[in-house]
Protein backbone atom coordinates (compact mmCIF):
# COMPACT_ATOMS: atom_id res chain seq x y z
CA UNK A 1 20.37 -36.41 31.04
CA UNK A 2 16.60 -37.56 30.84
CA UNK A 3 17.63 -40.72 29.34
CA UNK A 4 20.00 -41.66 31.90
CA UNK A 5 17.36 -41.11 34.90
CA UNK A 6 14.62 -43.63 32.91
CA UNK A 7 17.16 -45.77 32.42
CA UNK A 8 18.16 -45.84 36.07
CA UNK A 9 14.55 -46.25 36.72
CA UNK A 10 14.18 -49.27 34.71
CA UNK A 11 17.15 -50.80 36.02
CA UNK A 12 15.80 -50.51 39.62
CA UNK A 13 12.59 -51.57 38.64
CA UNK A 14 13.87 -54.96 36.99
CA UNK A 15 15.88 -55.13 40.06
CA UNK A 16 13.57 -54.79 42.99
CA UNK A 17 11.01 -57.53 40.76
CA UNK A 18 13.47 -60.03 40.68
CA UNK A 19 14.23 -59.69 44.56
CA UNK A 20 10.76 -60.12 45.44
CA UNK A 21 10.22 -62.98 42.86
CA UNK A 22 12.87 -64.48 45.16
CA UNK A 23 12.30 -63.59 48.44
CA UNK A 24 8.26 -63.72 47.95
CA UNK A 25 8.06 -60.48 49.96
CA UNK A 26 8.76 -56.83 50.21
CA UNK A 27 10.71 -55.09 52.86
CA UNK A 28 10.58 -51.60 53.55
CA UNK A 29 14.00 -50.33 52.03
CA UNK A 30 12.53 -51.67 48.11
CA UNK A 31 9.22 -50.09 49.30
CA UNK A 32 11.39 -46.72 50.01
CA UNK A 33 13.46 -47.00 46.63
CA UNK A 34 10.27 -47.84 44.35
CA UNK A 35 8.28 -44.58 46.18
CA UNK A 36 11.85 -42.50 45.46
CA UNK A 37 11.96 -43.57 42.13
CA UNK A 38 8.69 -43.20 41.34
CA UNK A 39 8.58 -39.72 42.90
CA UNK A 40 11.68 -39.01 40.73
CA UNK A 41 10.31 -40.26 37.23
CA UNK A 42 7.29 -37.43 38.07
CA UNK A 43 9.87 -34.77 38.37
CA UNK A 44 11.66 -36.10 34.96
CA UNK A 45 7.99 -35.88 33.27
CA UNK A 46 7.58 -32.08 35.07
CA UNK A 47 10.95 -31.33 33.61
CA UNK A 48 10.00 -32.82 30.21
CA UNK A 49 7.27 -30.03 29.81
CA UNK A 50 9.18 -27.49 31.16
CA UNK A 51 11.75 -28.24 28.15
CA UNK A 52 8.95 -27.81 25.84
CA UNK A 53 7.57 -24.70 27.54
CA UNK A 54 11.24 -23.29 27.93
CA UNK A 55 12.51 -19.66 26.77
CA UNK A 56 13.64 -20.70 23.57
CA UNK A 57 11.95 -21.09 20.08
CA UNK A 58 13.06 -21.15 16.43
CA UNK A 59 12.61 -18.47 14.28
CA UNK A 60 14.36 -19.67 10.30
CA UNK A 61 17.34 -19.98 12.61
CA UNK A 62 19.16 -21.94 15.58
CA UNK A 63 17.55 -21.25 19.14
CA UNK A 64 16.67 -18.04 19.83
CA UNK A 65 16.54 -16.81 23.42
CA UNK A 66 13.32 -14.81 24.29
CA UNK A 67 13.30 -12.11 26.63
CA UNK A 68 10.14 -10.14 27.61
CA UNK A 69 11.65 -6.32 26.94
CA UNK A 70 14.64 -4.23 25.99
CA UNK A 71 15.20 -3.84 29.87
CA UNK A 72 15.72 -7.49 29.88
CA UNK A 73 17.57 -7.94 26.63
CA UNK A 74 20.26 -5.23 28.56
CA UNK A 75 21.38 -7.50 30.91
CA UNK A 76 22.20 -10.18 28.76
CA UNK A 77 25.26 -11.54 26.88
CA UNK A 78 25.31 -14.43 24.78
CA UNK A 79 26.19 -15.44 21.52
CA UNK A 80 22.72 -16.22 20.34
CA UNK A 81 19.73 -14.72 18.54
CA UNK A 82 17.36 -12.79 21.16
CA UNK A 83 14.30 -11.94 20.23
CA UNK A 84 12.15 -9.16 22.92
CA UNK A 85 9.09 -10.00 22.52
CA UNK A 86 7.11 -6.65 23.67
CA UNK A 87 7.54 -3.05 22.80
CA UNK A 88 6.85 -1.47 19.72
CA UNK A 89 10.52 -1.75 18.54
CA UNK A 90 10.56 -5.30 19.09
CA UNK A 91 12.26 -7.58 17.00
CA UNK A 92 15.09 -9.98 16.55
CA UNK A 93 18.59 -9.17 17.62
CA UNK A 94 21.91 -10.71 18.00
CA UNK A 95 25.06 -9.13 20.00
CA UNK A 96 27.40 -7.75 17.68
CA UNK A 97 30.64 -5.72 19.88
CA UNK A 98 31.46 -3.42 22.71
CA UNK A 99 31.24 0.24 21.97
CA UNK A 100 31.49 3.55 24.10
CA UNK A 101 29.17 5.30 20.62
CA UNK A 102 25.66 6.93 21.92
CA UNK A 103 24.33 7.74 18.32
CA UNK A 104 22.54 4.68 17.78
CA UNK A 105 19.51 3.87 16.28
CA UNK A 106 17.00 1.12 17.55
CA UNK A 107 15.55 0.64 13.89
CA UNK A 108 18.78 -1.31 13.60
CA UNK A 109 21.19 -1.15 16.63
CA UNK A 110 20.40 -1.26 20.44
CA UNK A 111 22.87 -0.02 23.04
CA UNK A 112 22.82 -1.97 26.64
CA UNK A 113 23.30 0.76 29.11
CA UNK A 114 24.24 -2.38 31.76
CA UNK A 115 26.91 -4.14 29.88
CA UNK A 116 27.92 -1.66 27.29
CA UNK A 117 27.07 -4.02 24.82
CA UNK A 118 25.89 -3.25 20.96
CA UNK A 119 22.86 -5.58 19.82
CA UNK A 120 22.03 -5.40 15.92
CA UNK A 121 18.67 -6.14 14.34
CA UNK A 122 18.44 -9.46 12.19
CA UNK A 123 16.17 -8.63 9.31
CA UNK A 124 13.89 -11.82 9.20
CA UNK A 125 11.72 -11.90 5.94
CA UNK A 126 11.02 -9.00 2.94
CA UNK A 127 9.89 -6.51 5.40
CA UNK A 128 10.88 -3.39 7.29
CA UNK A 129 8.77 -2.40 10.29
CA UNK A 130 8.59 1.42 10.95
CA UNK A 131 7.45 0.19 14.25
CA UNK A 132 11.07 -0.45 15.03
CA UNK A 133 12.02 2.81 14.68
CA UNK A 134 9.14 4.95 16.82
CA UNK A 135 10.65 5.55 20.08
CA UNK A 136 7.82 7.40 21.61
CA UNK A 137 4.11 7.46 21.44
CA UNK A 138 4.52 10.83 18.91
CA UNK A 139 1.91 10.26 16.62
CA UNK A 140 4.42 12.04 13.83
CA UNK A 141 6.18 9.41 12.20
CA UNK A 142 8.10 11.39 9.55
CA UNK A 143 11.60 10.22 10.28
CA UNK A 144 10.35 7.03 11.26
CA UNK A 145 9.03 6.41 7.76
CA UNK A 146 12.32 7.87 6.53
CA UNK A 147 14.67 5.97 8.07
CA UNK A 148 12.78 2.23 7.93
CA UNK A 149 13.19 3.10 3.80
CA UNK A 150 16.37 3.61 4.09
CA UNK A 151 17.17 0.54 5.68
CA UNK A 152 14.42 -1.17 3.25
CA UNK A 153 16.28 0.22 0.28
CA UNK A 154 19.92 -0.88 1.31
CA UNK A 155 18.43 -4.22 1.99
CA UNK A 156 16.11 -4.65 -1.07
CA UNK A 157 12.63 -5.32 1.13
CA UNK A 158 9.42 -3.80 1.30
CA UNK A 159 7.91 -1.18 4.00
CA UNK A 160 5.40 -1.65 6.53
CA UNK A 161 3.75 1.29 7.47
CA UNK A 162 1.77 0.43 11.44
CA UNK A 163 -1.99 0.74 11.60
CA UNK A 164 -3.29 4.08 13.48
CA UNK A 165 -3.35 7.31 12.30
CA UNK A 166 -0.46 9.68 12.02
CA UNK A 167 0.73 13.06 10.90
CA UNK A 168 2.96 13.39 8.35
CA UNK A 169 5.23 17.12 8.72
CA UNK A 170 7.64 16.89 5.34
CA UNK A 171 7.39 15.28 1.82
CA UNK A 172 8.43 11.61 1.86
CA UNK A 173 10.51 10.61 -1.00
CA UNK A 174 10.61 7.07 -1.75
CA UNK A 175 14.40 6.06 -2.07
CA UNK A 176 15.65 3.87 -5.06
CA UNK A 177 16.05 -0.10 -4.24
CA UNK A 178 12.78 0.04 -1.95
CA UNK A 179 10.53 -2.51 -3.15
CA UNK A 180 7.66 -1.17 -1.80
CA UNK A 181 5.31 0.45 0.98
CA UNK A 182 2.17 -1.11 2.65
CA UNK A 183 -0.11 -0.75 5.30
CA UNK A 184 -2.35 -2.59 7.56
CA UNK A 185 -5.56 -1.65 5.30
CA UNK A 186 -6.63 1.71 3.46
CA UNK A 187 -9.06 2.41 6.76
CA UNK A 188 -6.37 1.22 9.09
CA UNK A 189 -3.43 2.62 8.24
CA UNK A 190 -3.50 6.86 7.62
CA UNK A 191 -1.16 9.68 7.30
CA UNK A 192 -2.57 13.12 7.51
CA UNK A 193 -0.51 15.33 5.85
CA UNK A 194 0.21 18.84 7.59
CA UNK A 195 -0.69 22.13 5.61
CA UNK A 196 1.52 23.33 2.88
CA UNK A 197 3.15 19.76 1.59
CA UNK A 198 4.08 20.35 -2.24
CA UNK A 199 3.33 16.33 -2.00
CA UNK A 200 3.04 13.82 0.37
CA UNK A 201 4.37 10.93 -1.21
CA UNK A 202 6.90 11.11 -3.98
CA UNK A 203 6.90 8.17 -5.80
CA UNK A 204 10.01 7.67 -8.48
CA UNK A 205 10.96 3.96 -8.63
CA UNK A 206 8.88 0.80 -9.58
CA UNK A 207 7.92 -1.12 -6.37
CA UNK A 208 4.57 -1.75 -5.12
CA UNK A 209 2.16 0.16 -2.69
CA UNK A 210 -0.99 -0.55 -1.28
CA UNK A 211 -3.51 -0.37 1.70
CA UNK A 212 -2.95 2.93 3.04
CA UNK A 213 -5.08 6.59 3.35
CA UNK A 214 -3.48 9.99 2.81
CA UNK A 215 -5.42 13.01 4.47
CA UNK A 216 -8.84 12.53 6.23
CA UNK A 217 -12.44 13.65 5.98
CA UNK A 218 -13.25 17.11 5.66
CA UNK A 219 -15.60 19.47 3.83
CA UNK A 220 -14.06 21.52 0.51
CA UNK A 221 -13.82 24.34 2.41
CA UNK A 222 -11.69 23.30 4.90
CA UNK A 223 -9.51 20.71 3.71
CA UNK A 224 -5.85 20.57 3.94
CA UNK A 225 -3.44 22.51 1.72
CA UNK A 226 -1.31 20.00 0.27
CA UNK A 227 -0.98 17.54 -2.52
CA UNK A 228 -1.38 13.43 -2.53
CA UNK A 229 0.83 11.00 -3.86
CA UNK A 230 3.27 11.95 -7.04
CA UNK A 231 4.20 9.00 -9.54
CA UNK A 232 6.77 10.51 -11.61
CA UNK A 233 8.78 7.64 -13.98
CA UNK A 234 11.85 9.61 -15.63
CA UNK A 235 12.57 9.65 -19.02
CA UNK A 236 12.96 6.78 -21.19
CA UNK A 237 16.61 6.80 -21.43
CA UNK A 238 16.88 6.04 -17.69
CA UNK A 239 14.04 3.98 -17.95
CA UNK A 240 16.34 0.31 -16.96
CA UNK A 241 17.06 2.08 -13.65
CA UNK A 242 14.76 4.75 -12.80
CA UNK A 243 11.46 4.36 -14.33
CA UNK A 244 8.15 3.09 -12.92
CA UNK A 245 7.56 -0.03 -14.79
CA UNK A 246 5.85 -3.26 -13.72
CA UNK A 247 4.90 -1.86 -10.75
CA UNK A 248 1.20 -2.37 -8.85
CA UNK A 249 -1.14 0.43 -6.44
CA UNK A 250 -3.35 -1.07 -4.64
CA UNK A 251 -6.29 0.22 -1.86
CA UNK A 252 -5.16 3.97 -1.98
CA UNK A 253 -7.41 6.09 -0.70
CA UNK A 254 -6.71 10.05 -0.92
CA UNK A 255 -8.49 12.40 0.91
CA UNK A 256 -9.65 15.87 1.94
CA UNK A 257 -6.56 17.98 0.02
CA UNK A 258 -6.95 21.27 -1.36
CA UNK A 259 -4.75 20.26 -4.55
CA UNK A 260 -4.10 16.92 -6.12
CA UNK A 261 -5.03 13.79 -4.56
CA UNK A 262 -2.85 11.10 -7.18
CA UNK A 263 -1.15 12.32 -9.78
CA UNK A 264 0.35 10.09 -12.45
CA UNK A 265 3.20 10.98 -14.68
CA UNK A 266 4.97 8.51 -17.10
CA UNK A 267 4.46 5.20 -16.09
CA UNK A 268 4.75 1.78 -18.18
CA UNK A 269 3.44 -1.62 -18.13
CA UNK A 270 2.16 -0.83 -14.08
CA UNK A 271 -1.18 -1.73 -12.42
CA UNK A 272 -3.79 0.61 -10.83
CA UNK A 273 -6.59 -1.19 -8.81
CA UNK A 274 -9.19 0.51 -6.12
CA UNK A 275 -7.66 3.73 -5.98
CA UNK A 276 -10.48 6.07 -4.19
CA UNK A 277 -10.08 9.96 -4.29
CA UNK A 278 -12.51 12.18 -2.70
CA UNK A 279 -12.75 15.72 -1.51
CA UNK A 280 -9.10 16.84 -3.46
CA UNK A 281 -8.42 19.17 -6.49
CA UNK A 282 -8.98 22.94 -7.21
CA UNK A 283 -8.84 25.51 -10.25
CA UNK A 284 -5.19 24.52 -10.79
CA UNK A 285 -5.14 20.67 -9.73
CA UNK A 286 -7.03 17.48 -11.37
CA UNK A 287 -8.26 15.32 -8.04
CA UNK A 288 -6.85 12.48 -10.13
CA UNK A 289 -4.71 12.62 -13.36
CA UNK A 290 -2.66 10.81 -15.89
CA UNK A 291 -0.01 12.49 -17.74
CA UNK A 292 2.40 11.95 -20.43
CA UNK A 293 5.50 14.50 -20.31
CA UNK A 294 8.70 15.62 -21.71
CA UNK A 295 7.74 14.01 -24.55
CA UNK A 296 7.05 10.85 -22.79
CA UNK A 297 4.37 8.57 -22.61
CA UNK A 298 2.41 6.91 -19.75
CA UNK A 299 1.10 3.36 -21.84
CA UNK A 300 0.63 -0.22 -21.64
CA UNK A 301 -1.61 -0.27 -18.09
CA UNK A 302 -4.70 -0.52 -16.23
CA UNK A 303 -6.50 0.53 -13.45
CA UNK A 304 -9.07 -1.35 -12.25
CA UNK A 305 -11.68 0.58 -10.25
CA UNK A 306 -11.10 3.94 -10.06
CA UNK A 307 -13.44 6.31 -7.73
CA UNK A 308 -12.95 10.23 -7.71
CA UNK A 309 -15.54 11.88 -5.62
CA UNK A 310 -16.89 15.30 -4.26
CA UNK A 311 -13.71 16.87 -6.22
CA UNK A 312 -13.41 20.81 -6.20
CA UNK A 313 -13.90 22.07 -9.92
CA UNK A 314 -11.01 19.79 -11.64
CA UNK A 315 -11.85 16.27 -11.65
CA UNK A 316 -10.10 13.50 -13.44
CA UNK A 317 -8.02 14.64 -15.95
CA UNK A 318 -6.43 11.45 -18.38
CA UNK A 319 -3.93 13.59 -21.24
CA UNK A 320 -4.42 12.31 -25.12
CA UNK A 321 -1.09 10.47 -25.26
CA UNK A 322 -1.30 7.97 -23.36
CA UNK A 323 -1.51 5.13 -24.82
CA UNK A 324 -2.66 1.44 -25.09
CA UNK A 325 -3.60 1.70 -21.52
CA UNK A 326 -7.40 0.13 -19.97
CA UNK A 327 -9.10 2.20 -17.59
CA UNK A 328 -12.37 -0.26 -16.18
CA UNK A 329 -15.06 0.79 -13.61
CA UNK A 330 -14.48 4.83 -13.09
CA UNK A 331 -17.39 5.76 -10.52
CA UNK A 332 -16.92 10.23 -9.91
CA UNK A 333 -19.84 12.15 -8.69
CA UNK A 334 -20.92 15.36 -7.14
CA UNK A 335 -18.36 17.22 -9.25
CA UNK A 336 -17.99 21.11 -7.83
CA UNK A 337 -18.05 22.76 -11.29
CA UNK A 338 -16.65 25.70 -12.95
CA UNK A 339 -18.40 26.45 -15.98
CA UNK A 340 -14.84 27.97 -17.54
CA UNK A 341 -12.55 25.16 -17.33
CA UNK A 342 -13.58 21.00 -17.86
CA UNK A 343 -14.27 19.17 -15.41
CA UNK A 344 -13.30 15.95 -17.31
CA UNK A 345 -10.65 15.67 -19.87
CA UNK A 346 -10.75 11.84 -20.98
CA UNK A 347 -7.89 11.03 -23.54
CA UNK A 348 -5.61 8.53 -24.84
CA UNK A 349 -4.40 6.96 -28.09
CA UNK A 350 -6.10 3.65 -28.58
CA UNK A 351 -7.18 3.15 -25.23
CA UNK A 352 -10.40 1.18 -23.81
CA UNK A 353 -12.45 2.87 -21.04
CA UNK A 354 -15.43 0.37 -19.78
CA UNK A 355 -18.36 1.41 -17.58
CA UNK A 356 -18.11 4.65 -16.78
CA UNK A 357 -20.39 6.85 -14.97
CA UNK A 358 -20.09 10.20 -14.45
CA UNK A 359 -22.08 12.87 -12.34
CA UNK A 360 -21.96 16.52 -10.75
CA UNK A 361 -23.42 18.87 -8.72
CA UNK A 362 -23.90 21.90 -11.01
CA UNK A 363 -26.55 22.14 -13.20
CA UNK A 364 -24.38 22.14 -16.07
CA UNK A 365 -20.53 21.24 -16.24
CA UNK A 366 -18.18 20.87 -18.83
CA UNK A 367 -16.46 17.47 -20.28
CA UNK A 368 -14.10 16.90 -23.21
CA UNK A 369 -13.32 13.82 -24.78
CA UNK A 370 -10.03 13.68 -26.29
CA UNK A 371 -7.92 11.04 -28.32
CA UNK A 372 -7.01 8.59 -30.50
CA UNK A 373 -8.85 6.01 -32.16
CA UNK A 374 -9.93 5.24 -28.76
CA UNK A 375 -13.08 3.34 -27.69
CA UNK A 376 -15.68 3.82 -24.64
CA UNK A 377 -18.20 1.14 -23.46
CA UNK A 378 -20.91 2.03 -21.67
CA UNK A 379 -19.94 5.55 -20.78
CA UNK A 380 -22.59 7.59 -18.68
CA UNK A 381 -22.52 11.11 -17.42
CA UNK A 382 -26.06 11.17 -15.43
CA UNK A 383 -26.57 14.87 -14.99
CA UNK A 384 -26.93 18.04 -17.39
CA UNK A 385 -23.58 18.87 -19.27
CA UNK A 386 -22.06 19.71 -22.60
CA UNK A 387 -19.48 17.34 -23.99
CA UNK A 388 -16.57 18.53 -26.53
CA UNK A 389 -15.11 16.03 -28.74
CA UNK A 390 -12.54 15.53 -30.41
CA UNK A 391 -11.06 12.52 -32.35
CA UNK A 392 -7.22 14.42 -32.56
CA UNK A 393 -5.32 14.66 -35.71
CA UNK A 394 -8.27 13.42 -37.45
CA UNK A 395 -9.02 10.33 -35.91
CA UNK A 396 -11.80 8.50 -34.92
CA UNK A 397 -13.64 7.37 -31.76
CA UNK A 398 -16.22 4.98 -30.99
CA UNK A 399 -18.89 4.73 -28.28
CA UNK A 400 -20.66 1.76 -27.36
CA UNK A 401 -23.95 1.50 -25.46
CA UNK A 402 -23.37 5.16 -24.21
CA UNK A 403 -26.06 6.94 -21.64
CA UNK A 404 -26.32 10.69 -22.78
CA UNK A 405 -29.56 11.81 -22.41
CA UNK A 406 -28.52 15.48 -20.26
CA UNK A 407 -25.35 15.63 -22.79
CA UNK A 408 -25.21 18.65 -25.46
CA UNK A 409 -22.66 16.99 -27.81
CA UNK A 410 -20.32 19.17 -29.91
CA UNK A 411 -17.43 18.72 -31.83
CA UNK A 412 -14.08 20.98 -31.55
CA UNK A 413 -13.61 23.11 -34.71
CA UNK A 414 -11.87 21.73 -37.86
CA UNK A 415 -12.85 17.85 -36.48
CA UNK A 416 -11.99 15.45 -39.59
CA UNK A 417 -12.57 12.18 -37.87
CA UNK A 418 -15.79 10.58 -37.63
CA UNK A 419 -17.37 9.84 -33.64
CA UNK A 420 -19.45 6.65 -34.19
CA UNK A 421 -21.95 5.89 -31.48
CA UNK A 422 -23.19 2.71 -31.43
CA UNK A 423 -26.38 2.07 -29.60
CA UNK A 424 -27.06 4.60 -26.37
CA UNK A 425 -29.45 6.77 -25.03
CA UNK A 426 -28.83 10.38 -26.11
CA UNK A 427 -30.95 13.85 -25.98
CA UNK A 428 -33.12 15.02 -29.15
CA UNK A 429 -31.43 17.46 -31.50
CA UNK A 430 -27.93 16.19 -31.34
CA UNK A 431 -27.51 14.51 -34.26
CA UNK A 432 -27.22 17.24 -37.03
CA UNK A 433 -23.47 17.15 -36.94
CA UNK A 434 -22.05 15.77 -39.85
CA UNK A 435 -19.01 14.18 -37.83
CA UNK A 436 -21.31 12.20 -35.41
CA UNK A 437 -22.58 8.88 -36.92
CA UNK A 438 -25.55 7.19 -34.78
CA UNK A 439 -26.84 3.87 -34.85
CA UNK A 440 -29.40 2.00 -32.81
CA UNK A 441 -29.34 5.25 -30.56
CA UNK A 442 -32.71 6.24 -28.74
CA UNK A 443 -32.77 9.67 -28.67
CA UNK A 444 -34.81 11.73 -25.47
């Protein structure tokens, strides 16, 4: 249509040109037509941005029609995408039927209550908002979360959790075929679990989390009476289907729970980094622990930067088989102690732990090394304690550069392996046991 007004343009132009080359003059009816036309070829160029400006943009697919709200989007019928632009269950849609059915859910279907028609969500990309499912300013968002997973899961795409903070009334247990849950950032994104959650997050399937908080701030004596996140890989005979393997956690912060904050059972070949617990455990919960059970192993992962602070009596807690697993930069202080049970219980079978410093409030606590052939580098504890050891089944282990100056350092009874410290600081008057071998130590 645009062409065919410029090229009536031109035509008139080339026309009223040659009639005044001939005449030598111009009348008022070309002086009329060349002001009309001219007037007319602004109107094409106003219409030309108008095109470009116009209620329709491309989204991966044809044109997609944009309306400003679901109020809008009810009054329409075509055949094309729509995609309502404002609201918190905005999203893509296109119109799927008539139907006289009520029980729908905006997460995926949207009603018109003008035309009667049914509008269904297009999933566009590998994520799942539960934004599309909140239909109120509630700031629980329990069956929100549930119901974006189960959509995730059917479809094979990932979670994303909004950023506020939100309360969290019943355990959340992460279906099989999610690929994963994130937020908008561990400080932006937080779900405050309500008292009396056996767990919070129940994590059974590989997939990958990150950048979310669980709980908030508060002092031991008034924190909330629940537990954290559960990581619990079945056995290895299910392990093709139902295991947690290969899978990353990433910016998890866990706070301010009377019980356990993250909780690790039988995992493979999965990576931890900046996972930050603080103001969790109690008498019968590790803040933070690694576990191998039913005669399963966790093995063959890291985590990267691990902090567990202010914990309630029951620390970190890291079981003696697992195995062939790395566990770099562990930063816990201002420990609550108990002098009857260990604060610490670092294990493993030939596993590396680098730079670790370790510290508590009491003025003596209790710490037990545990495991296999396994090797520490640069291990600290930076406040008066007594440290058990034991190399199990008579094996050895081997410290490297180790700061120990507050430590009392024992042995369990029966110990056959030898505990080799290679250079260190370490207090006077330790090293009279026959199983601990010193060397380039400086003793205070």
């Amino acid at each position: 249509m645009i062409l065919r007004h410029i090229c009536i343009y031109i035509i008139f132009v080339f026309f009223t040109n040659s009639y005044s080359q001939v005449k030598g003059e111009k009348d008022d009816v070309q002086i009329s037509l060349l002001s009309k036309l001219k007037n007319y070829s602004r109107e094409i160029s106003s219409l030309k941005g108008q095109i470009k400006k116009g209620p329709r943009v491309t989204v991966n697919y044809k044109n997609v029609i944009v309306c400003s709200s679901f109020e809008e989007l009810e009054a329409i019928k075509t055949d094309e995408l729509v995609f309502v632009e404002n609201g918190i269950s905005s999203g893509l849609f296109k119109l799927i039927s008539k139907s006289n059915s009520t029980n729908l859910d905006r997460g995926v279907y949207f009603k018109s209550s003008i035309t009667n028609f049914i509008w269904k969500r297009v999933f566009d990309g590998d994520e799942i908002l539960v934004d599309w499912y909140r239909h109120s300013i509630s700031d629980d968002i329990t069956d929100e979360i549930k119901r974006a997973m189960r959509t995730a899961a059917f479809l094979k795409k990932y979670v994303s959790l909004p950023a506020g903070v939100f309360k969290i009334s019943r355990p959340i247990i992460v279906p099989m075929g999610l690929l994963g849950v994130y937020g908008k950032g561990k400080l932006a994104t937080i779900l405050i679990p309500r008292s009396g959650l056996e767990v919070t997050f129940h994590i059974k399937y590989s997939g990958n989390y990150s950048d979310f908080t669980i709980g908030e701030y508060r002092p031991l004596n008034n924190r909330i009476n629940s537990n954290g996140i559960l990581i619990e890989g079945e056995l290895a005979s299910e392990a093709v289907n139902n295991s947690i393997v290969l899978s990353t956690f990433e910016n998890i912060r866990i706070l301010g729970l009377n019980g356990y904050g993250f909780k690790i059972e039988n995992v493979y070949d999965s990576y931890f980094k900046s996972i930050s617990v603080e103001l969790c455990g109690n008498s019968d919960e590790y803040a933070f622990s690694v576990n191998s059970i039913n005669g399963e192993t966790t093995n063959m992962s890291t985590w990267d930067q691990l902090q567990v602070e202010q914990s309630d009596k029951k620390a970190i807690y890291i079981g003696p088989d697992v195995f062939s697993c790395v566990f770099s930069n562990i930063h816990s202080e201002r420990t609550s102690d108990s002098k009857d049970i260990f604060s610490y219980v670092l294990g493993g079978n030939r596993c590396l732990y680098e730079s670790i410093r370790i510290h508590n409030r009491t003025e003596k606590s209790s710490l037990r090394i545990s495991g296999y052939n396994t090797t520490f580098i640069n291990f600290g504890v930076e406040s008066p304690n007594t440290l058990l050891l034991e190399g199990v089944n008579g094996s050895d282990l081997n410290f490297i550069n180790s700061y120990l100056p507050f430590s009392e350092l024992s042995t369990v009874r029966n110990q056959i392996g030898n505990i080799y410290f290679n250079s260190g600081t370490f207090r006077k008057g330790i090293n009279n046991n026959q199983n601990l071998h010193f060397e380039y130590g400086l003793f205070k």
